[in-house]
N, C-alpha and C. Protein backbone atom coordinates (compact mmCIF):
# COMPACT_ATOMS: atom_id res chain seq x y z
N UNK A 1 -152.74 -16.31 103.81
CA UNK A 1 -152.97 -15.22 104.71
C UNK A 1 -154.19 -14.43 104.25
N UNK A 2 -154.98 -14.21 105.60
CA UNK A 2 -156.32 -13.60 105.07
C UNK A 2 -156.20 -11.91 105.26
N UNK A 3 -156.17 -10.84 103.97
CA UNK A 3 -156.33 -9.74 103.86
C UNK A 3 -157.26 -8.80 104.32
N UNK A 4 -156.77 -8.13 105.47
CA UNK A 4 -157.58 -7.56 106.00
C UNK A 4 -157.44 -6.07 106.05
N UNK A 5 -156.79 -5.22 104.93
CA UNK A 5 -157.01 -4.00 105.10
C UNK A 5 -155.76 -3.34 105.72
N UNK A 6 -154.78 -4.05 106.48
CA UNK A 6 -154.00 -3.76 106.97
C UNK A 6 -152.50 -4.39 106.75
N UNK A 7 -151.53 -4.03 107.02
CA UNK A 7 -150.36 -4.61 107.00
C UNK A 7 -149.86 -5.63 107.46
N UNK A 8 -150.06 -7.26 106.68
CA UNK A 8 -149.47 -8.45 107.68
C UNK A 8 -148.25 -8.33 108.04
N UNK A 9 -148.31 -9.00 109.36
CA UNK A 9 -146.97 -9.25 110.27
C UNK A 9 -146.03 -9.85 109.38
N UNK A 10 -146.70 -10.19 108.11
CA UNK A 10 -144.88 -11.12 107.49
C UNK A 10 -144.62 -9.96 106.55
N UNK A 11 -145.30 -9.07 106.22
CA UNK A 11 -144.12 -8.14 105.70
C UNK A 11 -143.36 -7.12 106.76
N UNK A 12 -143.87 -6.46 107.70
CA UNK A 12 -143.24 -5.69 108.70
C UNK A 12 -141.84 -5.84 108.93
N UNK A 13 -141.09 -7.17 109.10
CA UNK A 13 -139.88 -7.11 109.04
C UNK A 13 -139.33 -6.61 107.87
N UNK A 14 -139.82 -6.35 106.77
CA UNK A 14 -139.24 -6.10 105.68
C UNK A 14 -138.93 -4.67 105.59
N UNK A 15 -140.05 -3.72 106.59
CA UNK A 15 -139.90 -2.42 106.62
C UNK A 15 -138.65 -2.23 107.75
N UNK A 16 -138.73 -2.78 108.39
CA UNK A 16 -137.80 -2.38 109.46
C UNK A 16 -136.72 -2.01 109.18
N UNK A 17 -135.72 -3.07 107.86
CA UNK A 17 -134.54 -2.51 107.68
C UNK A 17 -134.35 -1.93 106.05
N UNK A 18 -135.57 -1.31 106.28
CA UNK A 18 -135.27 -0.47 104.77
C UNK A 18 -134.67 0.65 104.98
N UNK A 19 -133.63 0.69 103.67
CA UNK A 19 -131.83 1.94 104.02
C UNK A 19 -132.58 3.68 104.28
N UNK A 20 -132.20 3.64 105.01
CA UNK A 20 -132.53 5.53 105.04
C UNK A 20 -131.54 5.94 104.33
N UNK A 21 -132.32 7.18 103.49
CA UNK A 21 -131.40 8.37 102.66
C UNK A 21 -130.80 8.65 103.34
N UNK A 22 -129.71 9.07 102.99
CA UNK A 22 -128.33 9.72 103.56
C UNK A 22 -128.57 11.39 103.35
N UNK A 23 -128.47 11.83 104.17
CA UNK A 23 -128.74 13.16 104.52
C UNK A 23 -127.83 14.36 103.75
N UNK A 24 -128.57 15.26 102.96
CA UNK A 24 -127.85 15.99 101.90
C UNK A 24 -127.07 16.99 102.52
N UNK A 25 -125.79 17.25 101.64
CA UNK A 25 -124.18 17.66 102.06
C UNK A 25 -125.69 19.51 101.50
N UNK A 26 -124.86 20.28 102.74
CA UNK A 26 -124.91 21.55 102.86
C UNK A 26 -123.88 22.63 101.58
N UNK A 27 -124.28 23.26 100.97
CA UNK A 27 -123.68 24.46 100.52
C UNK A 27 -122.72 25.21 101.34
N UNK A 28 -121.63 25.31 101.41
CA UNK A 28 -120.92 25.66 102.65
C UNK A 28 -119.74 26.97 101.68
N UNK A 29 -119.61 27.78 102.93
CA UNK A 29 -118.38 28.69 102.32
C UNK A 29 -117.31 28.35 102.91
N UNK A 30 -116.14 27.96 102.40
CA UNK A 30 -115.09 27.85 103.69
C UNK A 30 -114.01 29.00 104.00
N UNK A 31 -113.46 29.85 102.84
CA UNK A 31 -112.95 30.34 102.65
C UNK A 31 -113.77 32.15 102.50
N UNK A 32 -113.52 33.37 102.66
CA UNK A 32 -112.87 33.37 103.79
C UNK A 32 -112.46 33.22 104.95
N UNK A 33 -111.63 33.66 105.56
CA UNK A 33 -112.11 32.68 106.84
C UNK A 33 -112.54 33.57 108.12
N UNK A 34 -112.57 32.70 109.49
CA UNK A 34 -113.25 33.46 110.47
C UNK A 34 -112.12 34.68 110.96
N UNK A 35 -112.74 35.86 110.87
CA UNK A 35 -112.30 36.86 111.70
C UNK A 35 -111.08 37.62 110.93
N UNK A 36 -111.13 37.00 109.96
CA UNK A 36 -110.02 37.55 108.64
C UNK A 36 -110.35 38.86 108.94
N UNK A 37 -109.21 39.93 107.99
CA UNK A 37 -109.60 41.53 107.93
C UNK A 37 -109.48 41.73 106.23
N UNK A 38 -109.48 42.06 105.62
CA UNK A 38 -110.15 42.48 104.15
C UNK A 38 -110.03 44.15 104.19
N UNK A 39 -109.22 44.24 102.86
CA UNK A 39 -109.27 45.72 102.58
C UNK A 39 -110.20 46.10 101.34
N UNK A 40 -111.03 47.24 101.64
CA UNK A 40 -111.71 47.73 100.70
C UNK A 40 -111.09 48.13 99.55
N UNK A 41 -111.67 47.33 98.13
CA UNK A 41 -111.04 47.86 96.75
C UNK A 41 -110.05 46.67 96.53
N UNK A 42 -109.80 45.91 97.95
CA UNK A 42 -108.62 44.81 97.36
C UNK A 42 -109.36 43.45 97.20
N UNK A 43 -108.67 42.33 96.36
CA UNK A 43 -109.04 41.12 96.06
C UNK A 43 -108.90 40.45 97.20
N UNK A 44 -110.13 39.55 96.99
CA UNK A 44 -109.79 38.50 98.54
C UNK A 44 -110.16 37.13 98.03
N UNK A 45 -110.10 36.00 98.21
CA UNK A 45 -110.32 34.84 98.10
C UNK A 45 -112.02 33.93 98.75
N UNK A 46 -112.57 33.39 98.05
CA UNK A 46 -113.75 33.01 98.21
C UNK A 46 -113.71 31.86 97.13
N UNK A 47 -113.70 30.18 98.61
CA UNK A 47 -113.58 28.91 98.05
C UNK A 47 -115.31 28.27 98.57
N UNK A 48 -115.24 27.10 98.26
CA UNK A 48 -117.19 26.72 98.70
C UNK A 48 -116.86 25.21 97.80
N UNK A 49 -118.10 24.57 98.89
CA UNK A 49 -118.33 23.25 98.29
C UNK A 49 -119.85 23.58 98.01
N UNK A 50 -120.50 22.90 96.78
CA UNK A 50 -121.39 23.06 95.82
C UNK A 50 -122.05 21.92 95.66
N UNK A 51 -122.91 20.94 96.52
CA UNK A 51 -123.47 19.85 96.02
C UNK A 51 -124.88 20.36 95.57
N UNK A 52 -125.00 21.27 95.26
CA UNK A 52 -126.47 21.63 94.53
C UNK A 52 -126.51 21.19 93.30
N UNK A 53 -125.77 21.33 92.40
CA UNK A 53 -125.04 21.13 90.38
C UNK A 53 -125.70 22.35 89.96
N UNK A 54 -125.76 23.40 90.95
CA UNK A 54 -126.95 24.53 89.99
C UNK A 54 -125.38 25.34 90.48
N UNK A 55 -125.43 26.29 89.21
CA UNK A 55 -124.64 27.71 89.27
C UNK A 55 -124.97 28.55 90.55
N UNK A 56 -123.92 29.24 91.06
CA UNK A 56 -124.54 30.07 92.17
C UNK A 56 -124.44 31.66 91.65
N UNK A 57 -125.02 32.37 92.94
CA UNK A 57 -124.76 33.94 92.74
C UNK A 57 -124.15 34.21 94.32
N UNK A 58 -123.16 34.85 93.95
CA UNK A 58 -122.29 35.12 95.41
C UNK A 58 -122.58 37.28 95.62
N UNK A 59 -122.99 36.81 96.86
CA UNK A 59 -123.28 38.37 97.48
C UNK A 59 -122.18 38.88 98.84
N UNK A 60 -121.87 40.04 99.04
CA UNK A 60 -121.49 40.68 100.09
C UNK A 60 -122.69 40.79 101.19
N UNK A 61 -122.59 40.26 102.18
CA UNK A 61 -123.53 40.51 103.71
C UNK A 61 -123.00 40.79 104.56
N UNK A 62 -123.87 42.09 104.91
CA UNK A 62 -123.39 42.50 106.73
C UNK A 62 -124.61 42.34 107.77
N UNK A 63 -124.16 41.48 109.09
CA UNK A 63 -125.18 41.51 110.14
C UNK A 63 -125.74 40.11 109.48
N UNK A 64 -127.21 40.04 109.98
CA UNK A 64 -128.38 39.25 109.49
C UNK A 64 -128.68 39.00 108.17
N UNK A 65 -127.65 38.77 107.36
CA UNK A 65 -127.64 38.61 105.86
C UNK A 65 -128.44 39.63 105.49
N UNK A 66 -127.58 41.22 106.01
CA UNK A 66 -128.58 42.24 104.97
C UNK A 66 -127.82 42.52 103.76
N UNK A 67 -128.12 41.79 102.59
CA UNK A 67 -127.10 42.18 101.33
C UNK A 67 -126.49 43.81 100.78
N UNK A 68 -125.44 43.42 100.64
CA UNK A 68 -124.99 44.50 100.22
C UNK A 68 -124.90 45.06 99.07
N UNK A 69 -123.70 43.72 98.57
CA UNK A 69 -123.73 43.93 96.84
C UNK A 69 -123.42 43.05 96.07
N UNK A 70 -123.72 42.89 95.21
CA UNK A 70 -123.75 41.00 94.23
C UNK A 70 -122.67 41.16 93.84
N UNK A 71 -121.43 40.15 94.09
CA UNK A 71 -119.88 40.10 93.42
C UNK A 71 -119.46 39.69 92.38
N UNK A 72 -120.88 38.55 92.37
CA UNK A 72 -120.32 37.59 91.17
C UNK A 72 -122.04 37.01 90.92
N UNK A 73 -122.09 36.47 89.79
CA UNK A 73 -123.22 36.04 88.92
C UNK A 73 -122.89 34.70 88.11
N UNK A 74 -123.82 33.53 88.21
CA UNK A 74 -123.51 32.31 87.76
C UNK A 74 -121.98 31.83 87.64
N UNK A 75 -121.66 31.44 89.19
CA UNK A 75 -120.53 31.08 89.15
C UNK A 75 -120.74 29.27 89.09
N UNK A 76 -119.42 29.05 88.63
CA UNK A 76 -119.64 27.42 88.05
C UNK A 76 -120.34 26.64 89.34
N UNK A 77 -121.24 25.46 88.31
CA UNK A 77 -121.72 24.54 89.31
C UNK A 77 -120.91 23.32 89.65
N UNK A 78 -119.84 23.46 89.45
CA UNK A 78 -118.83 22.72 89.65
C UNK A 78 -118.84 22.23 91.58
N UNK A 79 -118.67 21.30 92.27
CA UNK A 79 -118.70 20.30 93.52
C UNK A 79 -117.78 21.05 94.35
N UNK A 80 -116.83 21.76 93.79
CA UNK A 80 -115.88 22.44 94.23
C UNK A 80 -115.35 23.77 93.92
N UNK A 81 -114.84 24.66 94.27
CA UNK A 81 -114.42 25.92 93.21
C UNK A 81 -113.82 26.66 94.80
N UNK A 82 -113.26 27.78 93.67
CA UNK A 82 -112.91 29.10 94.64
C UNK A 82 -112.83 30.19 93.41
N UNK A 83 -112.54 31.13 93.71
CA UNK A 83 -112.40 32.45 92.28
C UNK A 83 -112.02 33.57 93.97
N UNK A 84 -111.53 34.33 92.85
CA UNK A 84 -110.89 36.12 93.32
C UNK A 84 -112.02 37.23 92.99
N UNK A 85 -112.31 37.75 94.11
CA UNK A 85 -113.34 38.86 93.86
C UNK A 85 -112.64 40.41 94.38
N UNK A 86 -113.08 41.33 94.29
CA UNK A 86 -112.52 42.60 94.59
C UNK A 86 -113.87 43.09 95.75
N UNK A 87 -113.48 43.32 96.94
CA UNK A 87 -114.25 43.55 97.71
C UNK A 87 -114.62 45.37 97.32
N UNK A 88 -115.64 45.44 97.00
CA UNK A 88 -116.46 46.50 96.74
C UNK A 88 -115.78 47.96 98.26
N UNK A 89 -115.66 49.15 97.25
CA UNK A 89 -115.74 50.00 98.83
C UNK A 89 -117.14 50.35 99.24
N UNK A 90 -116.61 49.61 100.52
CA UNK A 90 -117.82 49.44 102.14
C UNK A 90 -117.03 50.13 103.17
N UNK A 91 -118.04 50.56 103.94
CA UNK A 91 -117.82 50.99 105.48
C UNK A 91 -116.57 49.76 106.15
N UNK A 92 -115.44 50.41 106.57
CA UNK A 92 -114.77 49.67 107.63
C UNK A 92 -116.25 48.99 108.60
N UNK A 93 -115.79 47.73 109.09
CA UNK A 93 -116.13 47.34 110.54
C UNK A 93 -116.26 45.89 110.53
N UNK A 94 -116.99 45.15 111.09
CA UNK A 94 -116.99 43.57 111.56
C UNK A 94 -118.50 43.25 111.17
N UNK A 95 -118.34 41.79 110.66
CA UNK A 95 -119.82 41.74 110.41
C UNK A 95 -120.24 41.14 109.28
N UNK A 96 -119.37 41.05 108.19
CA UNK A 96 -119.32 40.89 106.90
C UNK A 96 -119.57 39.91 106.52
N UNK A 97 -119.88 39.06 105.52
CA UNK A 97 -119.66 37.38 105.13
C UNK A 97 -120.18 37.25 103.62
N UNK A 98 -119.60 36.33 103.23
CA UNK A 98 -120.15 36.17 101.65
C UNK A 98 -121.03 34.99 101.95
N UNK A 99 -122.10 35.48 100.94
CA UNK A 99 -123.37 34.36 100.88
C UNK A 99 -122.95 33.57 99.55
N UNK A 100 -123.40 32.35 99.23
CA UNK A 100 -124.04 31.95 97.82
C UNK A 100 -124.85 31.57 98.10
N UNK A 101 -125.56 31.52 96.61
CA UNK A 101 -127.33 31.19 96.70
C UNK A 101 -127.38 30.44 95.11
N UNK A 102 -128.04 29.43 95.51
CA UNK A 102 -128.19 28.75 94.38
C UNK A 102 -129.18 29.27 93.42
N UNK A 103 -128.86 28.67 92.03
CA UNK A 103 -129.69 30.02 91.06
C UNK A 103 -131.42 29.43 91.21
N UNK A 104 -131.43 28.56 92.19
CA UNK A 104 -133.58 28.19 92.42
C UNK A 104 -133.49 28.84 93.16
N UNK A 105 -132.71 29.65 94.02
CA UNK A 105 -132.91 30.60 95.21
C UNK A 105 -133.10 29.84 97.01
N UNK A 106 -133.13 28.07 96.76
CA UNK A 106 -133.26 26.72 97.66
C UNK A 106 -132.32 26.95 98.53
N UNK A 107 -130.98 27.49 98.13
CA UNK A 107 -129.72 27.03 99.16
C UNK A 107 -128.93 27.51 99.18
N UNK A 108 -128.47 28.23 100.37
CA UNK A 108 -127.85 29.16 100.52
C UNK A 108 -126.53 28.71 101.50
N UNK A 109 -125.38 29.59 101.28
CA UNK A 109 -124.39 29.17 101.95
C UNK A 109 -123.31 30.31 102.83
N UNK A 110 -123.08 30.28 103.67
CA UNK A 110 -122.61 31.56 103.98
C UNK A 110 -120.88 31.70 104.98
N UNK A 111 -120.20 32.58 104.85
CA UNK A 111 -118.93 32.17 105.02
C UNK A 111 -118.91 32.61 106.43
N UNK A 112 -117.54 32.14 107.11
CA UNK A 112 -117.88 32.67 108.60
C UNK A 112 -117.64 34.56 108.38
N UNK A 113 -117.81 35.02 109.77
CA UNK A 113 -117.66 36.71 109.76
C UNK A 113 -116.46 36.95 108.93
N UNK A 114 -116.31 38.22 108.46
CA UNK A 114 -115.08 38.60 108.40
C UNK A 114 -114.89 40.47 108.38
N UNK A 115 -113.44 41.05 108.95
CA UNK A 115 -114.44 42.16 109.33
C UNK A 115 -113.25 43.10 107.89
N UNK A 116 -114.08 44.37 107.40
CA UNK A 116 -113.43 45.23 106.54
C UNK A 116 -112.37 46.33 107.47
N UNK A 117 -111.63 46.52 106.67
CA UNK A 117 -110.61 47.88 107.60
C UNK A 117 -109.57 48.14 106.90
């Protein structure tokens, strides 16, 4: 075969079925959950899947992820986890959600609403 600068037709099939990456698992919060109510000053539950392997930092957010207040600091980089936090006193209302953020600051994860009262 004469080389011409370009890609011969007898390798092309070879590209065709080369494996695509499998598309990376999301940082996710699952726990609390949607539309829960949460009392100020009391413990609440906060579970998450972790395929980053980096430690996270978990924050209080209300609205448009405007942070509130950091709960927790290098929590394990463990694939899986949950831990007990004490929800900080905040304003009653709806709106709320816990973030994590991986400690490169790359990936973030956020729980559904949940409202204080």
């Amino acid at each position: 075969m004469r080389r011409t600068g370009f890609l011969s037709l007898a390798a092309a099939p070879l590209l065709a079925f080369a494996p695509m990456a499998a598309p990376a698992q999301a940082l996710t919060v699952t726990e609390p959950a949607a539309d829960s109510v949460h009392t100020a000053g009391a413990s609440m539950f906060v579970t998450w899947h972790n395929p980053t392997g980096q430690k996270l930092d978990m924050w209080l957010v209300r609205g448009d992820a405007d942070r509130v207040v950091r709960l927790a600091s290098r929590l394990t980089a463990a694939p899986r986890s949950e831990t007990s936090t004490v929800l900080p006193n905040v304003p009653d209302g709806n709106g709320y959600a816990i973030e994590l953020v991986s400690r490169d600051g790359a990936e973030h994860g956020f729980s559904p609403s949940f409202a204080v009262g």
